[in-house]
N, C-alpha and C. Protein backbone atom coordinates (compact mmCIF):
# COMPACT_ATOMS: atom_id res chain seq x y z
N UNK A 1 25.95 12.52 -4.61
CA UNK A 1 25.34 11.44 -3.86
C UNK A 1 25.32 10.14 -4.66
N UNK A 2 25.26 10.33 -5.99
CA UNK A 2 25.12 9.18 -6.78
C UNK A 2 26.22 8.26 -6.62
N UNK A 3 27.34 9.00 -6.61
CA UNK A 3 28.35 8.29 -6.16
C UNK A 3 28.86 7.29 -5.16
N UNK A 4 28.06 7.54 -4.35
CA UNK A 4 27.31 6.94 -2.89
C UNK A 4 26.86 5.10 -3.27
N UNK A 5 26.46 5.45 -4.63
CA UNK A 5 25.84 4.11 -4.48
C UNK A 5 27.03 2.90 -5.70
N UNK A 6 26.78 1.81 -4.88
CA UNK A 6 27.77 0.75 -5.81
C UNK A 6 26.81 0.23 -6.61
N UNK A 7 27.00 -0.65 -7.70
CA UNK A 7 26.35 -1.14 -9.28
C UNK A 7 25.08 -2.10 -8.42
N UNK A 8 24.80 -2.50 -7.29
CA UNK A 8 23.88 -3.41 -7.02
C UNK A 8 23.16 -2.42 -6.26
N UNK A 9 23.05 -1.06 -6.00
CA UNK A 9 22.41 -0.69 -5.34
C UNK A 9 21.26 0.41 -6.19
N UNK A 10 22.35 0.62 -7.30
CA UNK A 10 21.91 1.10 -8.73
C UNK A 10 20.66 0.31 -8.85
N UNK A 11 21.20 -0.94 -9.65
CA UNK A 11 20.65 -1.84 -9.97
C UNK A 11 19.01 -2.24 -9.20
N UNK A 12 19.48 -2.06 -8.03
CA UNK A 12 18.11 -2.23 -6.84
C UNK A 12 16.86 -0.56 -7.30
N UNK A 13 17.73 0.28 -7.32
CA UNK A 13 16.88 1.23 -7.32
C UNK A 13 16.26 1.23 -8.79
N UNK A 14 16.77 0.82 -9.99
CA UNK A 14 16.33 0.79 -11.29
C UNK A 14 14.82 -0.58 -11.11
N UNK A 15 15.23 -1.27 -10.14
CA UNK A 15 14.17 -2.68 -10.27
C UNK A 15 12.92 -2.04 -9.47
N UNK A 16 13.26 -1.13 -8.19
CA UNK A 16 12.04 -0.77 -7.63
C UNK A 16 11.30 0.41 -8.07
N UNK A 17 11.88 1.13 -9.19
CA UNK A 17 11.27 2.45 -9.88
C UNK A 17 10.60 1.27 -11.14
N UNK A 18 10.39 0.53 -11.16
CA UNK A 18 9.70 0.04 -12.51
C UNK A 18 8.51 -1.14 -11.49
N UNK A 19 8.98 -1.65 -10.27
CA UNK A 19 7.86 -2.46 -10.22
C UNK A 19 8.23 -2.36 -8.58
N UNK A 20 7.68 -1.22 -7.46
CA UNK A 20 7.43 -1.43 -6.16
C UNK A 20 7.16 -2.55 -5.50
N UNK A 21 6.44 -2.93 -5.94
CA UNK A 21 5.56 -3.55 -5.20
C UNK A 21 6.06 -5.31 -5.13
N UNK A 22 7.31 -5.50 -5.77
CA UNK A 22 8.32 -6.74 -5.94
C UNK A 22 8.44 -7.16 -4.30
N UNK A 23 8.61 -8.14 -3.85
CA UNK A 23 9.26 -8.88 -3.04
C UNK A 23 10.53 -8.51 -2.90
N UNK A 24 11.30 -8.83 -1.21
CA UNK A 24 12.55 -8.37 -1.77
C UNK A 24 13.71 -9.82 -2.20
N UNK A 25 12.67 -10.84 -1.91
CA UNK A 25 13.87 -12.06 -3.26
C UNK A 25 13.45 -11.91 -4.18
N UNK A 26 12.66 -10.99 -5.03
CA UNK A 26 12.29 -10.74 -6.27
C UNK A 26 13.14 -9.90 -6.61
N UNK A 27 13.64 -8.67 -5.64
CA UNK A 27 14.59 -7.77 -6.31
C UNK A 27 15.69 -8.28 -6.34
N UNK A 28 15.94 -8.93 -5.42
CA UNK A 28 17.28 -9.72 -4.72
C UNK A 28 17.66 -10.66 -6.08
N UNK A 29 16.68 -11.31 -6.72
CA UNK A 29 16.88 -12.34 -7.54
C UNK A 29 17.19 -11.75 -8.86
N UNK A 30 16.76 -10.59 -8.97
CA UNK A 30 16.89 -9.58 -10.33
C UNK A 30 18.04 -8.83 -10.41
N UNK A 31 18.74 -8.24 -9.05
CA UNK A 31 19.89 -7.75 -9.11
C UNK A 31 21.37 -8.58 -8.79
N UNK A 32 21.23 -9.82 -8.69
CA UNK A 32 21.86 -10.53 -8.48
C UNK A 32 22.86 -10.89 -6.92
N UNK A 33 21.62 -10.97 -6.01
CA UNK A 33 22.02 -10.70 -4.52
C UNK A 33 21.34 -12.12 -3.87
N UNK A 34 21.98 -12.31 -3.07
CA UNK A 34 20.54 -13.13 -2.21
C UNK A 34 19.95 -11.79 -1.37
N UNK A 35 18.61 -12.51 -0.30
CA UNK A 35 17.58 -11.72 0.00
C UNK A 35 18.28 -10.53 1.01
N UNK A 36 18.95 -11.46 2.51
CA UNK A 36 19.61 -10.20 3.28
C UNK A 36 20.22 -9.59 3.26
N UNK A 37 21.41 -9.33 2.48
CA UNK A 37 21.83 -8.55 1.67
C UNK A 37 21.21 -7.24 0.77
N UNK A 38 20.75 -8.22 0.03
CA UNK A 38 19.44 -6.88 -1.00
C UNK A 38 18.37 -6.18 0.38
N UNK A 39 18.13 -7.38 1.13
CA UNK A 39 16.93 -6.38 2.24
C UNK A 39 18.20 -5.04 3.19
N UNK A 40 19.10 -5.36 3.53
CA UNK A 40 19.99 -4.83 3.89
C UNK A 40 20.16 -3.02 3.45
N UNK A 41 20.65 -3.20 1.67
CA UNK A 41 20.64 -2.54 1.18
C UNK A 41 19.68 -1.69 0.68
N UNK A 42 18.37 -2.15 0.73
CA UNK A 42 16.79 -1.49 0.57
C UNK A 42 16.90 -0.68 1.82
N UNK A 43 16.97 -0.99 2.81
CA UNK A 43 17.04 -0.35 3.92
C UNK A 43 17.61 0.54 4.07
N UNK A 44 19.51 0.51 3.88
CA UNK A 44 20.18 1.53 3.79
C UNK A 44 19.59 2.77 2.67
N UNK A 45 19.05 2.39 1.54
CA UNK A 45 18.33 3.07 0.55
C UNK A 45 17.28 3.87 0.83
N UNK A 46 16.33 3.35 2.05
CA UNK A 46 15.30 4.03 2.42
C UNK A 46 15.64 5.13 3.74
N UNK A 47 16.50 4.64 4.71
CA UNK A 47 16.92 5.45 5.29
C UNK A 47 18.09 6.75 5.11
N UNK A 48 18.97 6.48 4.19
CA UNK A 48 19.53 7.69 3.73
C UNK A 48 19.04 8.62 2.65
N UNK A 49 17.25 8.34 2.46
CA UNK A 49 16.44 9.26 1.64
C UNK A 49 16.61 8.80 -0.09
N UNK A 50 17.30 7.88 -0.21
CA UNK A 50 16.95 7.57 -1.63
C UNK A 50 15.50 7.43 -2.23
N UNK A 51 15.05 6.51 -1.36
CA UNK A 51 13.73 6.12 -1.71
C UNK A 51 13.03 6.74 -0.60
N UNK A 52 12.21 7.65 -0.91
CA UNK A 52 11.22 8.87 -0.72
C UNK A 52 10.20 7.85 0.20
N UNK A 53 9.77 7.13 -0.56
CA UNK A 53 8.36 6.17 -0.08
C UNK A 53 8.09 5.56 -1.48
N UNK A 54 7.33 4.55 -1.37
CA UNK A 54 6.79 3.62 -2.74
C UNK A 54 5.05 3.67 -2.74
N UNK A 55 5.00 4.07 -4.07
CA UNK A 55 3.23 4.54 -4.03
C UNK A 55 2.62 3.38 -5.64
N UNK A 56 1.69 3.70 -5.43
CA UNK A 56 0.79 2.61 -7.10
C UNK A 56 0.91 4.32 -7.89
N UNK A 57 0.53 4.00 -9.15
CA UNK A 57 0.85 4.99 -10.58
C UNK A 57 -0.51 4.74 -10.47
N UNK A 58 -1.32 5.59 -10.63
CA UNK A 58 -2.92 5.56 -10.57
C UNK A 58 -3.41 6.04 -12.74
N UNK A 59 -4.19 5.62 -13.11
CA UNK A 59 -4.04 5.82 -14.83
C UNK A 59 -5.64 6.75 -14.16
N UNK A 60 -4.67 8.12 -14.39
CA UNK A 60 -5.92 9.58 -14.49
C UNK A 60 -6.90 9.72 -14.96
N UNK A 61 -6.77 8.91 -16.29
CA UNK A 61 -7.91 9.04 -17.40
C UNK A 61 -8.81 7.81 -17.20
N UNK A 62 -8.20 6.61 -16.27
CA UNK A 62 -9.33 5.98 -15.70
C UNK A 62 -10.64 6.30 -14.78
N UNK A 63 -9.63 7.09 -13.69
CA UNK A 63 -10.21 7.55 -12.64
C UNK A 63 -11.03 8.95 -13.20
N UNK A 64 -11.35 8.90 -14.36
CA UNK A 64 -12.08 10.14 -15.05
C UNK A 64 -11.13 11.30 -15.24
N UNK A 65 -9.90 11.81 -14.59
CA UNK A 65 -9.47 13.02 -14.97
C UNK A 65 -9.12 13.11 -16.18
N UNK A 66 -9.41 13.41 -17.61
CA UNK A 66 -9.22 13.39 -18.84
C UNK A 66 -8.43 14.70 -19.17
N UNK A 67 -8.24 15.56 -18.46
CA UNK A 67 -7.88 17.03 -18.68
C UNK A 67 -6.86 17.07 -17.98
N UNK A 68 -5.43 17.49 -18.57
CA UNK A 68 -4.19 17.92 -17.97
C UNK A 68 -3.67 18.91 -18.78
N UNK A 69 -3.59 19.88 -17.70
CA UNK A 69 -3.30 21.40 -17.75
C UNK A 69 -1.74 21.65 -17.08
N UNK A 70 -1.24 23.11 -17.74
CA UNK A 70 -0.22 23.08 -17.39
C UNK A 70 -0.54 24.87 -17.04
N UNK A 71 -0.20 25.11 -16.19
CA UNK A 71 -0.58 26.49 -15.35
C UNK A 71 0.65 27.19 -15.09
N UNK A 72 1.01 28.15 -16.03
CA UNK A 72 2.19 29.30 -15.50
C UNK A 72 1.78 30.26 -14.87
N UNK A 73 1.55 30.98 -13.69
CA UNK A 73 1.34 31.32 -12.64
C UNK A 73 2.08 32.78 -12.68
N UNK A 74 1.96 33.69 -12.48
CA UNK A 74 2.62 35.50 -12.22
C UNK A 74 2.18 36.20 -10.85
N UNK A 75 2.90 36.23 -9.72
CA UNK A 75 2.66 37.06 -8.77
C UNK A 75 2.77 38.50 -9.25
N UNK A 76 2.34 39.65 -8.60
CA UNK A 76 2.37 40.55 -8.95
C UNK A 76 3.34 41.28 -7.91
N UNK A 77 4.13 42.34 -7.94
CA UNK A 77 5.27 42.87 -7.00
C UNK A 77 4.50 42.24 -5.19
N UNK A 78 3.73 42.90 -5.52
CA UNK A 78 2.81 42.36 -3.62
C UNK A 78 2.98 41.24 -3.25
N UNK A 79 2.47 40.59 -4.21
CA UNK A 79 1.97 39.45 -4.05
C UNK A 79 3.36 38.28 -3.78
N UNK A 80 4.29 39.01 -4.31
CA UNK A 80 5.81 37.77 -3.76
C UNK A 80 6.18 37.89 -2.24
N UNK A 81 5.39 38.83 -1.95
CA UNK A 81 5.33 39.14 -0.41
C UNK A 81 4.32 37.87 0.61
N UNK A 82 3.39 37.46 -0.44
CA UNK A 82 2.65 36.37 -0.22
C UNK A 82 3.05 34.80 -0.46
N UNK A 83 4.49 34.46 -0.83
CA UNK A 83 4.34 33.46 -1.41
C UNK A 83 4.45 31.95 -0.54
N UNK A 84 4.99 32.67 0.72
CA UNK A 84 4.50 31.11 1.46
C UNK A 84 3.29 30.42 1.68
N UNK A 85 2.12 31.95 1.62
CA UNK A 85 0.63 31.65 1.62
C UNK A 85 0.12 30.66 0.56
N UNK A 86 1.17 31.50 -1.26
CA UNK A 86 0.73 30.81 -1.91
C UNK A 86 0.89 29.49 -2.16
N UNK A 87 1.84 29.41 -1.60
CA UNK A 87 2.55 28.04 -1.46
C UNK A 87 1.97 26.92 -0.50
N UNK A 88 1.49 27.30 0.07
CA UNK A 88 0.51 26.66 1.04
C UNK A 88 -0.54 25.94 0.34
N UNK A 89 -1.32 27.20 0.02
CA UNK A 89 -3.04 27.07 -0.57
C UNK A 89 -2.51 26.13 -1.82
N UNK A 90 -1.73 26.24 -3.08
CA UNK A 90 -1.26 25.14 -3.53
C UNK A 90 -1.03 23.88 -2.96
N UNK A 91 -0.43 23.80 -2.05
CA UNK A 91 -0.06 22.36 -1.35
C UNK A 91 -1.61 21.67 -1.04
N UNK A 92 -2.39 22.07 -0.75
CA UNK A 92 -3.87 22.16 -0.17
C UNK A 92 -4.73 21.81 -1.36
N UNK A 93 -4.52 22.20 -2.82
CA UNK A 93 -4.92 21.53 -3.76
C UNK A 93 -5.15 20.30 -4.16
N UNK A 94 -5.92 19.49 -4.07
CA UNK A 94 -6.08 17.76 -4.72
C UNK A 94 -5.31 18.02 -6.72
N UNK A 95 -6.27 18.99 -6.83
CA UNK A 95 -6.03 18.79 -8.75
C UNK A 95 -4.33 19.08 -8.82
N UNK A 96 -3.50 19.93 -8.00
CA UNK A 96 -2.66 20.34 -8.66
C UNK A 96 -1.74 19.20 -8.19
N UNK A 97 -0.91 19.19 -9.30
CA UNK A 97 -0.29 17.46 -9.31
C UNK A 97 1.55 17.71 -8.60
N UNK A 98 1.72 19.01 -9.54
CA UNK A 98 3.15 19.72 -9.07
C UNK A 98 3.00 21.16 -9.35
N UNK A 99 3.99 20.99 -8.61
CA UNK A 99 4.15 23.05 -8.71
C UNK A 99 5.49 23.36 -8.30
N UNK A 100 6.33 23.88 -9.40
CA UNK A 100 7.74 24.47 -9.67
C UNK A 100 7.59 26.01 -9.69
N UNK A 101 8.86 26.51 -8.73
CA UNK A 101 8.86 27.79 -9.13
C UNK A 101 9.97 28.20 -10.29
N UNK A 102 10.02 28.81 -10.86
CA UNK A 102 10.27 29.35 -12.30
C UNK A 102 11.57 30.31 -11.84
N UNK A 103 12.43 30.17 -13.02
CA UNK A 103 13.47 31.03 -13.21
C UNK A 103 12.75 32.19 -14.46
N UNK A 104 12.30 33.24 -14.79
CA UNK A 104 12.11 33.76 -16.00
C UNK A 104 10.58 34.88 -15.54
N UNK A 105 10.01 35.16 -17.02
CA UNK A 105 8.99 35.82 -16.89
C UNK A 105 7.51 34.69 -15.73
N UNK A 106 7.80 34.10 -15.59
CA UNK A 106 6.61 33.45 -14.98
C UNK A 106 7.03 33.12 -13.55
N UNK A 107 6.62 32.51 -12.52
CA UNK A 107 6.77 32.59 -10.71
C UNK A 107 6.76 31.39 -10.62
N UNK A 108 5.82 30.60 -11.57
CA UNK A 108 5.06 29.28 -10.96
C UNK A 108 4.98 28.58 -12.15
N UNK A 109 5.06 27.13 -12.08
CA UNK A 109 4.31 25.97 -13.07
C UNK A 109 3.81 24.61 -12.55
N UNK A 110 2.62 24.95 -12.79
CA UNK A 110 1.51 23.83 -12.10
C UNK A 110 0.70 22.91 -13.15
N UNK A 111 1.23 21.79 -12.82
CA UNK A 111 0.51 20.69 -13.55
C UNK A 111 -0.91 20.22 -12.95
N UNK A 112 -1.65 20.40 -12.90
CA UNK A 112 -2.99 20.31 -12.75
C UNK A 112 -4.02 19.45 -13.82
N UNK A 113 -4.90 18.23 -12.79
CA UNK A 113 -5.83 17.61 -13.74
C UNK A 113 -6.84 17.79 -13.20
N UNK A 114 -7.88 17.79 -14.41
CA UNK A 114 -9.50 17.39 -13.78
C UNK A 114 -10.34 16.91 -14.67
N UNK A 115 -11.80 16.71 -14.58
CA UNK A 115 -12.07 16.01 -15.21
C UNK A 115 -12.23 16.26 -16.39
N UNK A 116 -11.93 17.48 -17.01
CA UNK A 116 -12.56 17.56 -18.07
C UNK A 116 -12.29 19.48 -18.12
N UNK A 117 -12.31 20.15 -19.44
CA UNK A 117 -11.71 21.55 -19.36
C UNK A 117 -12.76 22.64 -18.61
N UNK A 118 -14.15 22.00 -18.29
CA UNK A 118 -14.94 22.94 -17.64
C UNK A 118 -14.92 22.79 -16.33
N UNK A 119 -14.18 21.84 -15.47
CA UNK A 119 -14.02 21.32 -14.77
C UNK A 119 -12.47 22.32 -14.33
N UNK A 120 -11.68 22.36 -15.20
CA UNK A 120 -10.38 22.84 -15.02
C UNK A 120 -10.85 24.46 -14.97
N UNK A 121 -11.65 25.06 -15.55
CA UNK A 121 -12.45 26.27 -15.65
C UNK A 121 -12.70 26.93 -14.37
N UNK A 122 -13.45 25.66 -13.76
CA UNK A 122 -13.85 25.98 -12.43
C UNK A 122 -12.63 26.45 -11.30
N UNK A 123 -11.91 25.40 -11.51
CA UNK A 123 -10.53 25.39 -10.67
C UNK A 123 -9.90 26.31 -10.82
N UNK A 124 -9.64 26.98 -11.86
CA UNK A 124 -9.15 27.95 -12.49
C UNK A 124 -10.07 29.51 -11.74
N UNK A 125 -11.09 29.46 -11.96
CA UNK A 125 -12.07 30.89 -11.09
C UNK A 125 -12.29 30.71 -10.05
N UNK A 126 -12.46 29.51 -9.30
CA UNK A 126 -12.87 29.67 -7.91
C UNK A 126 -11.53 29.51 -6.79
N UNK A 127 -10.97 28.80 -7.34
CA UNK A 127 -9.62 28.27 -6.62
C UNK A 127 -8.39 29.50 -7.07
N UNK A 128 -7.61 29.26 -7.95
CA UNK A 128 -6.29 29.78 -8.21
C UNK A 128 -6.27 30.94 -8.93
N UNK A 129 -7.31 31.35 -9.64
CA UNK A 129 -7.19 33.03 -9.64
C UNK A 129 -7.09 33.81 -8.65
N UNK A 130 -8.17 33.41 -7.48
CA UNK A 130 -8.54 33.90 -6.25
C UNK A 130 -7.29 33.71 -4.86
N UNK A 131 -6.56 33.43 -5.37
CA UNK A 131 -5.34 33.21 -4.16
C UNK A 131 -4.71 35.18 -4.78
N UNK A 132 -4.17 35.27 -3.38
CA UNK A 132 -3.52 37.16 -3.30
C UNK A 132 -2.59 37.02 -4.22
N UNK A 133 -2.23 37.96 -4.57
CA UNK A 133 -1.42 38.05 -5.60
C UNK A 133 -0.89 37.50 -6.45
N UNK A 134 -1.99 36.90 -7.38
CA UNK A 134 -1.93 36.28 -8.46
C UNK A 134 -2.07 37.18 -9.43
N UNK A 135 -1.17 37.36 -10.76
CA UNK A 135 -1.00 38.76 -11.44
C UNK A 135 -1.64 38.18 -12.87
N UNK A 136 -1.32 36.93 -13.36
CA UNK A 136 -1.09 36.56 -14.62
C UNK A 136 -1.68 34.84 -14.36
N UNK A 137 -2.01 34.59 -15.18
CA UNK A 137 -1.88 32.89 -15.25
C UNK A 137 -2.37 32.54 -16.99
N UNK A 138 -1.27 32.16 -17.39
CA UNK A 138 -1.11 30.98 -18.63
C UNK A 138 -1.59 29.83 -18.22
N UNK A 139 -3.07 29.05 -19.46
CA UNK A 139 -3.35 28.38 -19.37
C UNK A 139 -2.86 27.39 -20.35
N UNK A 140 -2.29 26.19 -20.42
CA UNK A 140 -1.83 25.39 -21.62
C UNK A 140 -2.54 23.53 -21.58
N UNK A 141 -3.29 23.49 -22.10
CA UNK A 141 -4.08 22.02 -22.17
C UNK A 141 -2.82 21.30 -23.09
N UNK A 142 -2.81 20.11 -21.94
CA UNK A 142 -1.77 19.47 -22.86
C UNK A 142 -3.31 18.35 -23.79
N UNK A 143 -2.67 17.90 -25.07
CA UNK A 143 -3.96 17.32 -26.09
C UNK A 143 -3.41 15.80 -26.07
N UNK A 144 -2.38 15.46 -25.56
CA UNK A 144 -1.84 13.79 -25.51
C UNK A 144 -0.45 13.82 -24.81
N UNK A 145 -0.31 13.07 -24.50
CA UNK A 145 1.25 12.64 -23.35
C UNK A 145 2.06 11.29 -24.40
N UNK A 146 3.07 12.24 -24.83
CA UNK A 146 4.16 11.27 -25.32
C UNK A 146 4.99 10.69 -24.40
N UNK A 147 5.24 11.23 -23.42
CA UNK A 147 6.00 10.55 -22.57
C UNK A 147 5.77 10.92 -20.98
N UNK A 148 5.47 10.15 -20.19
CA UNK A 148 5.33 9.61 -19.01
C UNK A 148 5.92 9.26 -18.11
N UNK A 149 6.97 9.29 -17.01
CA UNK A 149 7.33 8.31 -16.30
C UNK A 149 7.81 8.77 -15.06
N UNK A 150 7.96 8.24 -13.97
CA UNK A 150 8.47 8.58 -12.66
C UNK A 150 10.29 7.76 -12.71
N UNK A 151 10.41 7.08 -13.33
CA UNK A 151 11.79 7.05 -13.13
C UNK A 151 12.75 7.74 -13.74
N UNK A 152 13.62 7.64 -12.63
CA UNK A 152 14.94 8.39 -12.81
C UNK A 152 15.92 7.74 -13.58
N UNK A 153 17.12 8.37 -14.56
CA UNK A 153 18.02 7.80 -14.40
C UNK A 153 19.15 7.32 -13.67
N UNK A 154 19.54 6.37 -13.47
CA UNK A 154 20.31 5.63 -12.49
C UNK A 154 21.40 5.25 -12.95
């Protein structure tokens, strides 16, 4: 698909993964387009699914969540019999941020925040132990974030 796109459309998608919320003669003026053109191509971008939707980066540890957990997850033989359920009741989660299913000894990996590790405790016994066939769960507190980011390479 990448292939799909020519050097200004690149270019467009590298300007709106660092600052959404731009004008589009702001992007237009950055990728070297005038506006209908660049609006043109935003468009084509949004409708052939490049661009998902454009959201604000919210800072977690403002909004109090200080605690980010990383949750490897084990169904038990039954329980993969369950996993659209589980997959559900995950989706239904506020704390859990993502959730990958796993090639290997583990089913699941869930990035999960809250406010704080007694907080993640809770989430942990009342919430996601308690879903069916949950066999195993690895808990891993991450202690600082070296690296961060929602963009892609382009």
């Amino acid at each position: 698909m990448l292939e799909k796109l020519d050097s200004y459309e690149r270019k467009i998608l590298q300007v709106l993964q660092a600052d959404a919320s731009l004008s589009t003669a702001a992007v237009a003026e950055a990728v070297g387009l005038s506006a209908s053109p660049c609006w043109r191509r935003i468009d084509r971008l949004e409708r052939d699914g490049f661009i998902k939707r454009r959201v604000a980066i919210l800072d977690r540890k403002k909004l109090g969540l200080n605690a980010q957990v990383f949750a490897q997850v084990k169904l038990n033989a039954h329980g993969r019999a369950h996993l659209d359920e589980f997959a559900s009741a995950i989706r239904d989660f506020p704390e859990v941020l993502e959730c990958h299913v796993l090639m290997g000894t583990m089913d699941f990996m869930l990035r999960v925040v809250a406010a704080d590790i007694e907080a993640y405790e809770r989430f942990f016994f009342e919430k996601l132990s308690t879903l069916p066939g949950v066999n195993e769960i690895n808990s891993i507190v991450a202690l600082s974030e070296i690296k961060s980011t929602t963009a892609l390479p382009v």
